[in-house]
C-alpha atoms as a PDB file:
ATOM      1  CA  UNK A   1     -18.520 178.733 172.510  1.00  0.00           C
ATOM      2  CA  UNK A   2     -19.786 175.757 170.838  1.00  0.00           C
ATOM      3  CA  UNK A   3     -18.115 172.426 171.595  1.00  0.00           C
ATOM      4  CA  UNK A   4     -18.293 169.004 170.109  1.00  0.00           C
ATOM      5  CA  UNK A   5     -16.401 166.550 169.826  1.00  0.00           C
ATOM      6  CA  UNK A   6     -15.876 162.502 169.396  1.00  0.00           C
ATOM      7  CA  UNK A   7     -14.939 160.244 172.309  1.00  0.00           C
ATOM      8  CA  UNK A   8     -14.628 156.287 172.718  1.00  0.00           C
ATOM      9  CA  UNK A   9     -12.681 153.767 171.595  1.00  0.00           C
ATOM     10  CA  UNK A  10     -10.627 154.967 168.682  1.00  0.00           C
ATOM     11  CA  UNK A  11      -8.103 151.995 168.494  1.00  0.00           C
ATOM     12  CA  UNK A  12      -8.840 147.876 168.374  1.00  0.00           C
ATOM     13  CA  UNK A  13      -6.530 144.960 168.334  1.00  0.00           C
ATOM     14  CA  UNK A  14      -7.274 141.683 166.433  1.00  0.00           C
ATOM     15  CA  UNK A  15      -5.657 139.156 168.735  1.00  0.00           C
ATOM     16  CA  UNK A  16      -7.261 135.394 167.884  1.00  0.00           C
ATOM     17  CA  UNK A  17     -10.817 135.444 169.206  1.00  0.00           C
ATOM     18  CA  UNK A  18     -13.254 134.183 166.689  1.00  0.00           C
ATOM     19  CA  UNK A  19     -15.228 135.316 164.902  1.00  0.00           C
ATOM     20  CA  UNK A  20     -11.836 137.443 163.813  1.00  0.00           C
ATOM     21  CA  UNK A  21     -13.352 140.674 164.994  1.00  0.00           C
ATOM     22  CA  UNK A  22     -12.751 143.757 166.679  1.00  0.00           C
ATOM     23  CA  UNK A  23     -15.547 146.379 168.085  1.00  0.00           C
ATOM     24  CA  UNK A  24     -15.966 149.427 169.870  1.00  0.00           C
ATOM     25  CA  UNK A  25     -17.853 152.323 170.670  1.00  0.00           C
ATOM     26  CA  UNK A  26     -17.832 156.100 170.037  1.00  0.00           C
ATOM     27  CA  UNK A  27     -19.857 158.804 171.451  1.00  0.00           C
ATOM     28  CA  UNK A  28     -20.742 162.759 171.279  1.00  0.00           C
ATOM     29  CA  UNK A  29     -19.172 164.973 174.087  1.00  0.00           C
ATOM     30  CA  UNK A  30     -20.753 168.490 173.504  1.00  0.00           C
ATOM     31  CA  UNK A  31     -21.503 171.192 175.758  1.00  0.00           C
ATOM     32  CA  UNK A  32     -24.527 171.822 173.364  1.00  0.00           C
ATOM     33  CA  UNK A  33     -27.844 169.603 173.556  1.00  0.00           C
ATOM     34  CA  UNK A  34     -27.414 167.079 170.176  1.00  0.00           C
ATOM     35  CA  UNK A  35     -30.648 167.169 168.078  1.00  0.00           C
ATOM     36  CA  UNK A  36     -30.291 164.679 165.893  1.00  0.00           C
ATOM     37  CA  UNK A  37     -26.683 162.395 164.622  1.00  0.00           C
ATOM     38  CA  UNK A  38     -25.876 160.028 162.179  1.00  0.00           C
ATOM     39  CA  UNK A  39     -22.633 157.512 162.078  1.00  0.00           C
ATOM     40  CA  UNK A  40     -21.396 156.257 158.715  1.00  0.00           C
ATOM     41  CA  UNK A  41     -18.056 154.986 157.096  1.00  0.00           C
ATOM     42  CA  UNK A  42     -16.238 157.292 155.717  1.00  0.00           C
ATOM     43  CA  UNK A  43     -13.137 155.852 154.860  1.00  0.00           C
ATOM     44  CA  UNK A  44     -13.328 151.495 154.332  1.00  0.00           C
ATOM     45  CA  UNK A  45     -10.051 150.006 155.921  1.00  0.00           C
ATOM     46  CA  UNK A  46      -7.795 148.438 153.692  1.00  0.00           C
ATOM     47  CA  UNK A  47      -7.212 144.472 154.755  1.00  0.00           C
ATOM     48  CA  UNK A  48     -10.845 143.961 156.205  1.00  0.00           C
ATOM     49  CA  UNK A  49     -14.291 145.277 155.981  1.00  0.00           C
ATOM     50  CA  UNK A  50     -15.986 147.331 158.730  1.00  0.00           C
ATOM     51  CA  UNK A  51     -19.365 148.775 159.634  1.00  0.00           C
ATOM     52  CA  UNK A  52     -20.995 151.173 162.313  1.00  0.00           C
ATOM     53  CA  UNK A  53     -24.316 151.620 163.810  1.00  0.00           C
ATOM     54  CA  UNK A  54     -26.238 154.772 162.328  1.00  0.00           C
ATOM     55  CA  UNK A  55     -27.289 155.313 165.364  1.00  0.00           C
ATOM     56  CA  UNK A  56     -25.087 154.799 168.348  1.00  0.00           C
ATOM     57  CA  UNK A  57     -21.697 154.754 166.704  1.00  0.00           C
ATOM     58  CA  UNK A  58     -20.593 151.470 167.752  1.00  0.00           C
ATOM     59  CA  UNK A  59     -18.495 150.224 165.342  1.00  0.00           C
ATOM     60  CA  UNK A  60     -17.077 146.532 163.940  1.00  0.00           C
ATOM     61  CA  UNK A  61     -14.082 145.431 162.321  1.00  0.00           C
ATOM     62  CA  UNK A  62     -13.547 142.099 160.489  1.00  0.00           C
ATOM     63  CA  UNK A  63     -10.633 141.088 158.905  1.00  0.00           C
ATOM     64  CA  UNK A  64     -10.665 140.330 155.543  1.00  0.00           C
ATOM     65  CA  UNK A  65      -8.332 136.539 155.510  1.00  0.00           C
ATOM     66  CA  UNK A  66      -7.073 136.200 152.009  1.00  0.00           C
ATOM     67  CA  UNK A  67      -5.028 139.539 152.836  1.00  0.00           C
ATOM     68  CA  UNK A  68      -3.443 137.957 155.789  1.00  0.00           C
ATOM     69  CA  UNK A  69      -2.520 134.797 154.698  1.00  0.00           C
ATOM     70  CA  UNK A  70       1.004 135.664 152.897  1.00  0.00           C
ATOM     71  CA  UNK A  71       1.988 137.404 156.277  1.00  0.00           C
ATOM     72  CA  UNK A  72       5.125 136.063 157.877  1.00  0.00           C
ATOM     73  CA  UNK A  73       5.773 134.855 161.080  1.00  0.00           C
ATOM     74  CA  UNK A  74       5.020 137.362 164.052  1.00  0.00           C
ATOM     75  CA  UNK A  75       4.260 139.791 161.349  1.00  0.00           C
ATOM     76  CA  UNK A  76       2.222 143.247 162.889  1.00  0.00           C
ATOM     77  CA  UNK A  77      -0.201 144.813 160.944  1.00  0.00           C
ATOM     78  CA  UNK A  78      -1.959 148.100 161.468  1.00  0.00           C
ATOM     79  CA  UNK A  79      -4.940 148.879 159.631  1.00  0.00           C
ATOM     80  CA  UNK A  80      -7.188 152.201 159.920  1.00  0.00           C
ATOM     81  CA  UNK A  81     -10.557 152.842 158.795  1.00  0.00           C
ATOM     82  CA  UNK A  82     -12.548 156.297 159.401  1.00  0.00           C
ATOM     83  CA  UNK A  83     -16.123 156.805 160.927  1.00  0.00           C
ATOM     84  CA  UNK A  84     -17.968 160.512 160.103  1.00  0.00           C
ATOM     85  CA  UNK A  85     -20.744 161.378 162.131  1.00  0.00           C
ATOM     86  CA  UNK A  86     -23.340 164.392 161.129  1.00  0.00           C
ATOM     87  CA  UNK A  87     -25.881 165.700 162.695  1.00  0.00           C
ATOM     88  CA  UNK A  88     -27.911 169.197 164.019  1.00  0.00           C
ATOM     89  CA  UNK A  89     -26.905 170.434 167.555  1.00  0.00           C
ATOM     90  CA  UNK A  90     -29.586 172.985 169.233  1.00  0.00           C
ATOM     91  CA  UNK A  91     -28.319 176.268 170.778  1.00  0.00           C
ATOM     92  CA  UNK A  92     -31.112 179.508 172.271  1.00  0.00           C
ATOM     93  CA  UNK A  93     -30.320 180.380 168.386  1.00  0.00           C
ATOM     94  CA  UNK A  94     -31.412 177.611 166.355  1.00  0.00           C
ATOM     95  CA  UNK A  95     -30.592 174.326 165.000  1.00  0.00           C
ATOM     96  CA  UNK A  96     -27.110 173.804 163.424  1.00  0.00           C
ATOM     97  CA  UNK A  97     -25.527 171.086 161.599  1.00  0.00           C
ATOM     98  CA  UNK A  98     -22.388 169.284 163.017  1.00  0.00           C
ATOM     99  CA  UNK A  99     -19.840 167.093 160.904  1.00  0.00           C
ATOM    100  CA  UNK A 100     -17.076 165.213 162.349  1.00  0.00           C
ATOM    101  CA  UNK A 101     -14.619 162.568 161.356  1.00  0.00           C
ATOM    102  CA  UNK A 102     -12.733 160.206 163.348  1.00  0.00           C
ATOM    103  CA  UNK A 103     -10.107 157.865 162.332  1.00  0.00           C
ATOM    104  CA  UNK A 104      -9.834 154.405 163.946  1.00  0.00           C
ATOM    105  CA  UNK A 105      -6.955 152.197 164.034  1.00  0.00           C
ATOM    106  CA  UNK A 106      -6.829 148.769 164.856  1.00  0.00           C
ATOM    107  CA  UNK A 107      -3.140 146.118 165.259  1.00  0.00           C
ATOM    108  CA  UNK A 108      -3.046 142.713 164.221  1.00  0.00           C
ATOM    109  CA  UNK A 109      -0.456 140.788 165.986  1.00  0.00           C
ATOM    110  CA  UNK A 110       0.712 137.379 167.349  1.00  0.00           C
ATOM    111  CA  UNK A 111       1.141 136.023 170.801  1.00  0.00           C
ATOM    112  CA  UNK A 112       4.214 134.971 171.938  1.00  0.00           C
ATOM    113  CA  UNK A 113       6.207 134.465 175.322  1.00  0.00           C
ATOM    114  CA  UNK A 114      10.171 135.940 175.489  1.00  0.00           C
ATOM    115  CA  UNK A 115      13.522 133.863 175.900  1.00  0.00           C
ATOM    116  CA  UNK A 116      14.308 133.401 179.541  1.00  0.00           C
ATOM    117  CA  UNK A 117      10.324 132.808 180.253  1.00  0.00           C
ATOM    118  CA  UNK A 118      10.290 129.945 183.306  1.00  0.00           C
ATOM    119  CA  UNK A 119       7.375 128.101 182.209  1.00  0.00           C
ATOM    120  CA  UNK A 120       5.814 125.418 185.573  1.00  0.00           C
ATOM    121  CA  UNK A 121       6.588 121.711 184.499  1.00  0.00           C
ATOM    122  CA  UNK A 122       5.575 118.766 186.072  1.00  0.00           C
ATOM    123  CA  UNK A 123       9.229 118.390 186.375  1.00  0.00           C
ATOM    124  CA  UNK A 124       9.532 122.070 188.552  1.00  0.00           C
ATOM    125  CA  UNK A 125      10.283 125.152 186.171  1.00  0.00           C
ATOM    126  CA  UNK A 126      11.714 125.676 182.588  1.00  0.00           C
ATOM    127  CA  UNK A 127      13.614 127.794 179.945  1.00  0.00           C
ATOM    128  CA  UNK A 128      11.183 128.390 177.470  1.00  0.00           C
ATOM    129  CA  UNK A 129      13.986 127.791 175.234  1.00  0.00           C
ATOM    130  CA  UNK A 130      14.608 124.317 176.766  1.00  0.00           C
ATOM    131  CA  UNK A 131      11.422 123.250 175.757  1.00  0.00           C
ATOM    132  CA  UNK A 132      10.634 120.623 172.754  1.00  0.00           C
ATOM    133  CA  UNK A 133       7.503 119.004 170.819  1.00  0.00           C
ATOM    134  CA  UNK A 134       6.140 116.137 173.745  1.00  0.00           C
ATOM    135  CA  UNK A 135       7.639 118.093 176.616  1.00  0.00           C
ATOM    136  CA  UNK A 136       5.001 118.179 179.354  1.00  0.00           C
ATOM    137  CA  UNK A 137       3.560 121.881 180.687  1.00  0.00           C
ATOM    138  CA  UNK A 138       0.911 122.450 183.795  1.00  0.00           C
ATOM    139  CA  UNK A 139      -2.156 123.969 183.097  1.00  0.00           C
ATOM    140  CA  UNK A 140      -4.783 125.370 185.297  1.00  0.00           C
ATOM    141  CA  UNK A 141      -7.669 123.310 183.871  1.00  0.00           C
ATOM    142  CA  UNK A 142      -6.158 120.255 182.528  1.00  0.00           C
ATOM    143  CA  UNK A 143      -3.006 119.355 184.308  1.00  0.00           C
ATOM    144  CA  UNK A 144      -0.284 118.363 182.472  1.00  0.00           C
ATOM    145  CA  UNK A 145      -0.762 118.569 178.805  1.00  0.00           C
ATOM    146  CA  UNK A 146       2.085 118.114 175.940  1.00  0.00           C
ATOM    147  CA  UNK A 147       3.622 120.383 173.535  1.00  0.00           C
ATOM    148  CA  UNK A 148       2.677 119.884 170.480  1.00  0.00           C
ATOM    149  CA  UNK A 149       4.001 122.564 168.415  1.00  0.00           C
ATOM    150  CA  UNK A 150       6.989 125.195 169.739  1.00  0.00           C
ATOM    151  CA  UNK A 151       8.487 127.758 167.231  1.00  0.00           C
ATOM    152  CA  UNK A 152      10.755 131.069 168.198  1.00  0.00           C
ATOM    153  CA  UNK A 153      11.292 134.191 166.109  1.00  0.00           C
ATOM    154  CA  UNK A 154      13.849 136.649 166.767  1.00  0.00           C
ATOM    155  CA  UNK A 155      12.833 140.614 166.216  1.00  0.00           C
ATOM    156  CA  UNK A 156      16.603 142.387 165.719  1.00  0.00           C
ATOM    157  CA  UNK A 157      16.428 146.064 166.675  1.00  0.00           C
ATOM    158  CA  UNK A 158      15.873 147.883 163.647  1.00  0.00           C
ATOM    159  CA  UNK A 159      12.348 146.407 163.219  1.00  0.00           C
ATOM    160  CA  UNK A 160      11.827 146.984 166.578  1.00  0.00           C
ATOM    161  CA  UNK A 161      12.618 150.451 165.645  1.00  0.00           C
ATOM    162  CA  UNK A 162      10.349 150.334 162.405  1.00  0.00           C
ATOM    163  CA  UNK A 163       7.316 148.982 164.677  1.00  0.00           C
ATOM    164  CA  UNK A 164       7.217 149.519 168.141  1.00  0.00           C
ATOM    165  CA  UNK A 165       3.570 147.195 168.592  1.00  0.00           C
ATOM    166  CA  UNK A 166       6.541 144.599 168.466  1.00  0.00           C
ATOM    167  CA  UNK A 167       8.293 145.341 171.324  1.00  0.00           C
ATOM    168  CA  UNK A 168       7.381 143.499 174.431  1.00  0.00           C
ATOM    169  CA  UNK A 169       5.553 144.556 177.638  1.00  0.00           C
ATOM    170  CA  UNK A 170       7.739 143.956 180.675  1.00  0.00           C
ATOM    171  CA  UNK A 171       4.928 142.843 183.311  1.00  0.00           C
ATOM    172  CA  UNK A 172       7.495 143.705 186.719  1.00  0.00           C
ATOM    173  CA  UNK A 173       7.667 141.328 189.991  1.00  0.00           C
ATOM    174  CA  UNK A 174       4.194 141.566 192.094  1.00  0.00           C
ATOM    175  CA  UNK A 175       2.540 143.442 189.787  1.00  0.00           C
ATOM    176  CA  UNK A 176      -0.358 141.219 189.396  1.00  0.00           C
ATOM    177  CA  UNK A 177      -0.350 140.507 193.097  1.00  0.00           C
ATOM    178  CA  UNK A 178       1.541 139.109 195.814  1.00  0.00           C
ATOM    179  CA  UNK A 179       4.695 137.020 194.491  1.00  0.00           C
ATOM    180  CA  UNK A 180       2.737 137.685 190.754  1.00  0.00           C
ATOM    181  CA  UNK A 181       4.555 137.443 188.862  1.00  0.00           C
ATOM    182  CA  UNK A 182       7.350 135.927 190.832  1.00  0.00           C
ATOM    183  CA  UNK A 183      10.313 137.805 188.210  1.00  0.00           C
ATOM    184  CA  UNK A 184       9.777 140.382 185.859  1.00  0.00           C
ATOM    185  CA  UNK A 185       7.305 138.454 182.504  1.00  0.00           C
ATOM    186  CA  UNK A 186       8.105 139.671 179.302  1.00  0.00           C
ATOM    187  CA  UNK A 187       5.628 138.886 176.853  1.00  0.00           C
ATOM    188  CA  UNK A 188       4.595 140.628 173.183  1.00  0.00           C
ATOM    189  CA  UNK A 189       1.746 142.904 173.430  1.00  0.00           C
ATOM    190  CA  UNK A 190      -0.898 140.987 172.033  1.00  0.00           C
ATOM    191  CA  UNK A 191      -0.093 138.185 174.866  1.00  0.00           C
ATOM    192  CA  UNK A 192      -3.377 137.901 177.536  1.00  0.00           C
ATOM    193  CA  UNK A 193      -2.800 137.552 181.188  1.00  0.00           C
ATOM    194  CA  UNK A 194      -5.435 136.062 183.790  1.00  0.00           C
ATOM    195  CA  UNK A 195      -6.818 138.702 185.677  1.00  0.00           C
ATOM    196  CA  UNK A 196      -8.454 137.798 188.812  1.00  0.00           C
ATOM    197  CA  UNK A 197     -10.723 139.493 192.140  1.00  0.00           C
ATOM    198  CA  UNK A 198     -13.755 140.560 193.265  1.00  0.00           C
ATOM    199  CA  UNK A 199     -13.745 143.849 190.329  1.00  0.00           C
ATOM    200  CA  UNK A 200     -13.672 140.857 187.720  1.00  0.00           C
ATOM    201  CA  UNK A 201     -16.762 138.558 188.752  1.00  0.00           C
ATOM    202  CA  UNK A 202     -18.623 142.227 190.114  1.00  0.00           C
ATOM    203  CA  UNK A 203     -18.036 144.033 186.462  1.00  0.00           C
ATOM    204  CA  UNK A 204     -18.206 140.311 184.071  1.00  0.00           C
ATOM    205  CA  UNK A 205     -19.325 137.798 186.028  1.00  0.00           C
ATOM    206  CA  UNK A 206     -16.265 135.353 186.235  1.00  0.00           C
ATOM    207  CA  UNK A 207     -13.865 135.089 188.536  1.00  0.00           C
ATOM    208  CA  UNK A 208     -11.198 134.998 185.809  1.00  0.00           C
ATOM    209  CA  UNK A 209     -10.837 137.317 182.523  1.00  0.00           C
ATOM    210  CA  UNK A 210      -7.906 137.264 180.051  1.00  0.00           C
ATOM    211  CA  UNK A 211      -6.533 140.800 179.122  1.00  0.00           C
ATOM    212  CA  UNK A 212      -4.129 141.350 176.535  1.00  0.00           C
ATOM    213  CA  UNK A 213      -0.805 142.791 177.659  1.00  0.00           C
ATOM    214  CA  UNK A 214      -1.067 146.200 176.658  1.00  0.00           C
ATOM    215  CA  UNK A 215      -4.156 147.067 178.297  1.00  0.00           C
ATOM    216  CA  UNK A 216      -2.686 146.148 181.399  1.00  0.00           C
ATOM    217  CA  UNK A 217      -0.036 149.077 181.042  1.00  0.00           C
ATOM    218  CA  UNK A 218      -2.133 152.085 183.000  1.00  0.00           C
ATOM    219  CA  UNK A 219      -1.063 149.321 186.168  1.00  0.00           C
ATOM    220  CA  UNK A 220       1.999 150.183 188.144  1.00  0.00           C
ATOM    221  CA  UNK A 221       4.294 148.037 187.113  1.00  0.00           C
ATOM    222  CA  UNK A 222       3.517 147.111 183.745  1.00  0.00           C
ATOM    223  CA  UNK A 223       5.029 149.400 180.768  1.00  0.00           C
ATOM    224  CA  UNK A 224       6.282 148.329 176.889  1.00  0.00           C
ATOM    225  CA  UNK A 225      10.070 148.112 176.572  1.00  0.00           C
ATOM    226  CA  UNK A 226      11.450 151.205 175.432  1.00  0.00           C
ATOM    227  CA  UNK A 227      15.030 149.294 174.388  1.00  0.00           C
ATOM    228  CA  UNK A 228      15.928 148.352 170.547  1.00  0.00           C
ATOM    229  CA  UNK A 229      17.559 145.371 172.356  1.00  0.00           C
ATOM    230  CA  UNK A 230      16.816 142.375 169.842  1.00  0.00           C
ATOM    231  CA  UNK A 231      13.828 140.266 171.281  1.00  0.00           C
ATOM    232  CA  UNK A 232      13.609 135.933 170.832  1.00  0.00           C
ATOM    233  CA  UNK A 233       9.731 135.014 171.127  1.00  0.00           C
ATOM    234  CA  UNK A 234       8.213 131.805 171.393  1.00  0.00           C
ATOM    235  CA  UNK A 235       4.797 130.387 170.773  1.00  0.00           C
ATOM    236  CA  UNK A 236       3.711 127.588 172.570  1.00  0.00           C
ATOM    237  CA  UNK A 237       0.714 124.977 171.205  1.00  0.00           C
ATOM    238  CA  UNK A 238      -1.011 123.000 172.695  1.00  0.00           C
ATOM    239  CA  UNK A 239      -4.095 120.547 171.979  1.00  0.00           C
ATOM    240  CA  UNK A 240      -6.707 123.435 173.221  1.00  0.00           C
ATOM    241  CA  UNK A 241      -5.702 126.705 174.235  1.00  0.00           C
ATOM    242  CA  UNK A 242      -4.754 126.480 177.964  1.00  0.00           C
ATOM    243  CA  UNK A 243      -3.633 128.563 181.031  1.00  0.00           C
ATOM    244  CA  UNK A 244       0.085 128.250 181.180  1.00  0.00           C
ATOM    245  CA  UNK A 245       2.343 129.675 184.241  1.00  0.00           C
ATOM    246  CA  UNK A 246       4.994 131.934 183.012  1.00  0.00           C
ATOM    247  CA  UNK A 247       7.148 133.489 185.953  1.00  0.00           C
ATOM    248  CA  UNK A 248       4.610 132.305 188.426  1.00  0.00           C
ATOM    249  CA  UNK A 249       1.718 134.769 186.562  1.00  0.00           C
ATOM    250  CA  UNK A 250      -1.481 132.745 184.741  1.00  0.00           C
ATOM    251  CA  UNK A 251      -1.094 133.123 181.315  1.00  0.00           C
ATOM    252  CA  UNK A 252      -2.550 131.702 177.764  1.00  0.00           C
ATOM    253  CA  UNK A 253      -1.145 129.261 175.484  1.00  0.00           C
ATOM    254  CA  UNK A 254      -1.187 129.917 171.672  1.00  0.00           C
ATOM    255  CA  UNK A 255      -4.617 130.286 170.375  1.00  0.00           C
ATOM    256  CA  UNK A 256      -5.503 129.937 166.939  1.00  0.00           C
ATOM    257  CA  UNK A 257      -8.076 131.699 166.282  1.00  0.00           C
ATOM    258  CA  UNK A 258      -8.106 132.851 162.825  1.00  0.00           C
ATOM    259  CA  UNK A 259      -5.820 135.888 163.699  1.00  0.00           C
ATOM    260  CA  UNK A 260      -2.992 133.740 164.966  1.00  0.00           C
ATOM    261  CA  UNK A 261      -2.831 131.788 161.822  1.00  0.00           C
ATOM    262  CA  UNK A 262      -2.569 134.214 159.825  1.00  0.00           C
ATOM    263  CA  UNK A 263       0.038 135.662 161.105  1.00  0.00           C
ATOM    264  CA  UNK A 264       2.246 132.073 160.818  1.00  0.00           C
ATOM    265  CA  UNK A 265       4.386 131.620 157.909  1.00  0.00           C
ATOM    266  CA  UNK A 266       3.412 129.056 154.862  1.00  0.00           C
ATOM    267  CA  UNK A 267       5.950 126.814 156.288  1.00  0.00           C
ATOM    268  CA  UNK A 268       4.663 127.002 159.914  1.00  0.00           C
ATOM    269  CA  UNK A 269       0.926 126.688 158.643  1.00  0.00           C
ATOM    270  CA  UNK A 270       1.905 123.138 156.838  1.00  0.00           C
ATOM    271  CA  UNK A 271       3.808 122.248 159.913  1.00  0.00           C
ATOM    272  CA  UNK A 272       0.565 122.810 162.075  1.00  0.00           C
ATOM    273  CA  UNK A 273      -1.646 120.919 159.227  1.00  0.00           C
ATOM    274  CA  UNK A 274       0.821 118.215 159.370  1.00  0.00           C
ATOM    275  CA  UNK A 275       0.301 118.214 163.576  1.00  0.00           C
ATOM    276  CA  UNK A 276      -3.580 118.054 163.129  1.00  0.00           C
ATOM    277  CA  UNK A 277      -4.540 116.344 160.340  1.00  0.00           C
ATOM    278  CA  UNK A 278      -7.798 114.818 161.613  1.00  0.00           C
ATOM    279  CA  UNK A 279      -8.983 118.117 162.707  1.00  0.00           C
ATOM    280  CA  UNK A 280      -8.824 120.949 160.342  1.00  0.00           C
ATOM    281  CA  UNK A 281     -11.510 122.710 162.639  1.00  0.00           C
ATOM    282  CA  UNK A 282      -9.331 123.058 166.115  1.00  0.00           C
ATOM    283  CA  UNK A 283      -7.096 125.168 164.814  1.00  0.00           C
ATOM    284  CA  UNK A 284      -9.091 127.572 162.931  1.00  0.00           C
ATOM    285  CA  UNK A 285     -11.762 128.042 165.529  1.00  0.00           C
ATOM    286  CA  UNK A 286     -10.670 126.847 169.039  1.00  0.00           C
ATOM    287  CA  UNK A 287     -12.997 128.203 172.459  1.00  0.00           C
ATOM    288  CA  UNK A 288     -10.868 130.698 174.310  1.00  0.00           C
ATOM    289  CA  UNK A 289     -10.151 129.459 178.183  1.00  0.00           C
ATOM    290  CA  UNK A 290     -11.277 132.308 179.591  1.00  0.00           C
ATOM    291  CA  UNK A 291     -13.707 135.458 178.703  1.00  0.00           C
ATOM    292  CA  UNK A 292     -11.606 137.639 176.467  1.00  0.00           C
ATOM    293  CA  UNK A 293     -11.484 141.807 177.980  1.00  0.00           C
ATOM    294  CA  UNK A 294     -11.668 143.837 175.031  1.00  0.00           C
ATOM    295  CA  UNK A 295      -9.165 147.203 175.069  1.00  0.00           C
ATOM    296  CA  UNK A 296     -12.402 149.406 177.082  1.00  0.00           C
ATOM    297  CA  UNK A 297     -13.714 146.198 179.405  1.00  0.00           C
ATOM    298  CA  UNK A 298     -10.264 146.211 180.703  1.00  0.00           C
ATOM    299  CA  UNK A 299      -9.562 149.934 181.338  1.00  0.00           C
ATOM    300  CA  UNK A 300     -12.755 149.761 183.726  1.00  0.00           C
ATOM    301  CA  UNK A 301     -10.497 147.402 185.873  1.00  0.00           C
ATOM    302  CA  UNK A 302      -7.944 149.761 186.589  1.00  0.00           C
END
């Protein structure tokens, strides 16, 4: 019996790493030698454009930003788009034609810490909650460096209930490693962590690679909340996007890529021009502080 079907990355996330794109690849698992195939759009997403190779399937999503910039504050969108692929397959009997369709959805969403997060001080560890606009936070690269922008949001249950890409990830005690985190990190799913180890440099060639919470939840340990329990999260800015620690685990600041600010209210989005008035360009297209693991580069971790 003839068998064919499409395999590959079939979801995307959208999480603040210019150029405001998400990609991925899909394949041809058959049982039957493929003759010939062809990969089009079949279906355009709604809030952004996309595109695929003809002749590999890997595919591209861009967000479109006019759509996203009347989107409130921690705000989750999903959009889908679909991807056909036709083609002959080759059996002892003949050629024969093949048509397929696959649907691909992709989440844009902020990045935010929980309430109770101990964030490292120079002053020994904090409430997240405790923390203001000049307060001083460690980073890995740069030392101390001061808040300059701190906002909270609080998700009650039933639109935790209505979406569940909003509820957190609960990243448990030693998880990440020994003592790593030191308590149980709660973070939204979008959030990336530092990975670290020999797997990293071998597979990327860096010793250090942020992954977005999520992907990290095939590793014991590390699962999304199942509660409707309301959730308070917080963003934390700073001049460049930085490695913060949060429960003893490496883990980023707020970066604004174009994503992230468009998932800000109007009101937070004046605040943030009224922070950086000299330069309009950091916080639309900021350097990430580490290579960014897209959904498939991490799974090859695990």
């Amino acid at each position: 019996m003839v068998s064919i079907a499409i395999t590959g990355d079939i979801t995307g996330d959208v999480t603040g790493n210019p150029p405001n794109q998400s990609t991925g690849d899909l394949d041809l698992d058959s049982n039957v030698p493929i003759l010939s195939e062809t990969w089009v759009i079949s279906t355009p997403p709604a809030f952004g454009t996309a595109s695929v190779d003809p002749n590999t399937g890997e595919w591209t999503y861009t967000v479109d930003p006019a759509f996203f910039d009347s989107l409130d504050d921690n705000q989750v969108v999903t959009d889908t788009f679909s991807i056909q692929v036709t083609g002959e397959f080759g059996t002892f009997l003949g050629p024969f034609p093949f048509d397929l369709q696959q649907e691909i959805t992709i989440t844009i969403e902020g990045v935010c810490f929980t309430a109770g997060t101990l964030i490292e001080t120079p002053n020994g560890t904090q409430l997240i909650e405790a923390l203001s606009v000049g307060d001083q936070v460690l980073t890995t690269d740069h030392g101390p460096q001061p808040i300059r922008w701190i906002e909270s949001s609080t998700l009650p249950p039933e639109r935790l209930r209505e979406n569940p890409a909003m509820r957190p990830v609960r990243i448990s005690a030693g998880s990440l490693g020994p003592d790593t985190p030191s308590r149980d990190l709660r973070v939204s799913q979008q959030h990336r962590i530092v990975v670290r180890g020999p797997k990293v440099e071998l597979l990327f060639g860096t010793p250090e690679a942020l992954v977005a919470a999520k992907h990290l939840c095939s590793w014991p340990g590390i699962d999304v909340e199942t509660s409707d329990a309301a959730v308070e999260y917080y963003h934390i800015l700073l001049d460049e996007h930085e490695i913060l620690t949060a429960e003893g685990a490496p883990a980023e600041s707020l970066f604004l890529g174009e994503e992230s600010l468009y998932t800000l209210s109007s009101e937070a989005l004046q605040e943030l021009a009224a922070i950086f008035p000299d330069t309009p360009d950091r916080y639309g297209f900021g350097r990430a502080a580490r290579l960014v693991l897209r959904e498939f580069e991490a799974r090859a971790l695990v």
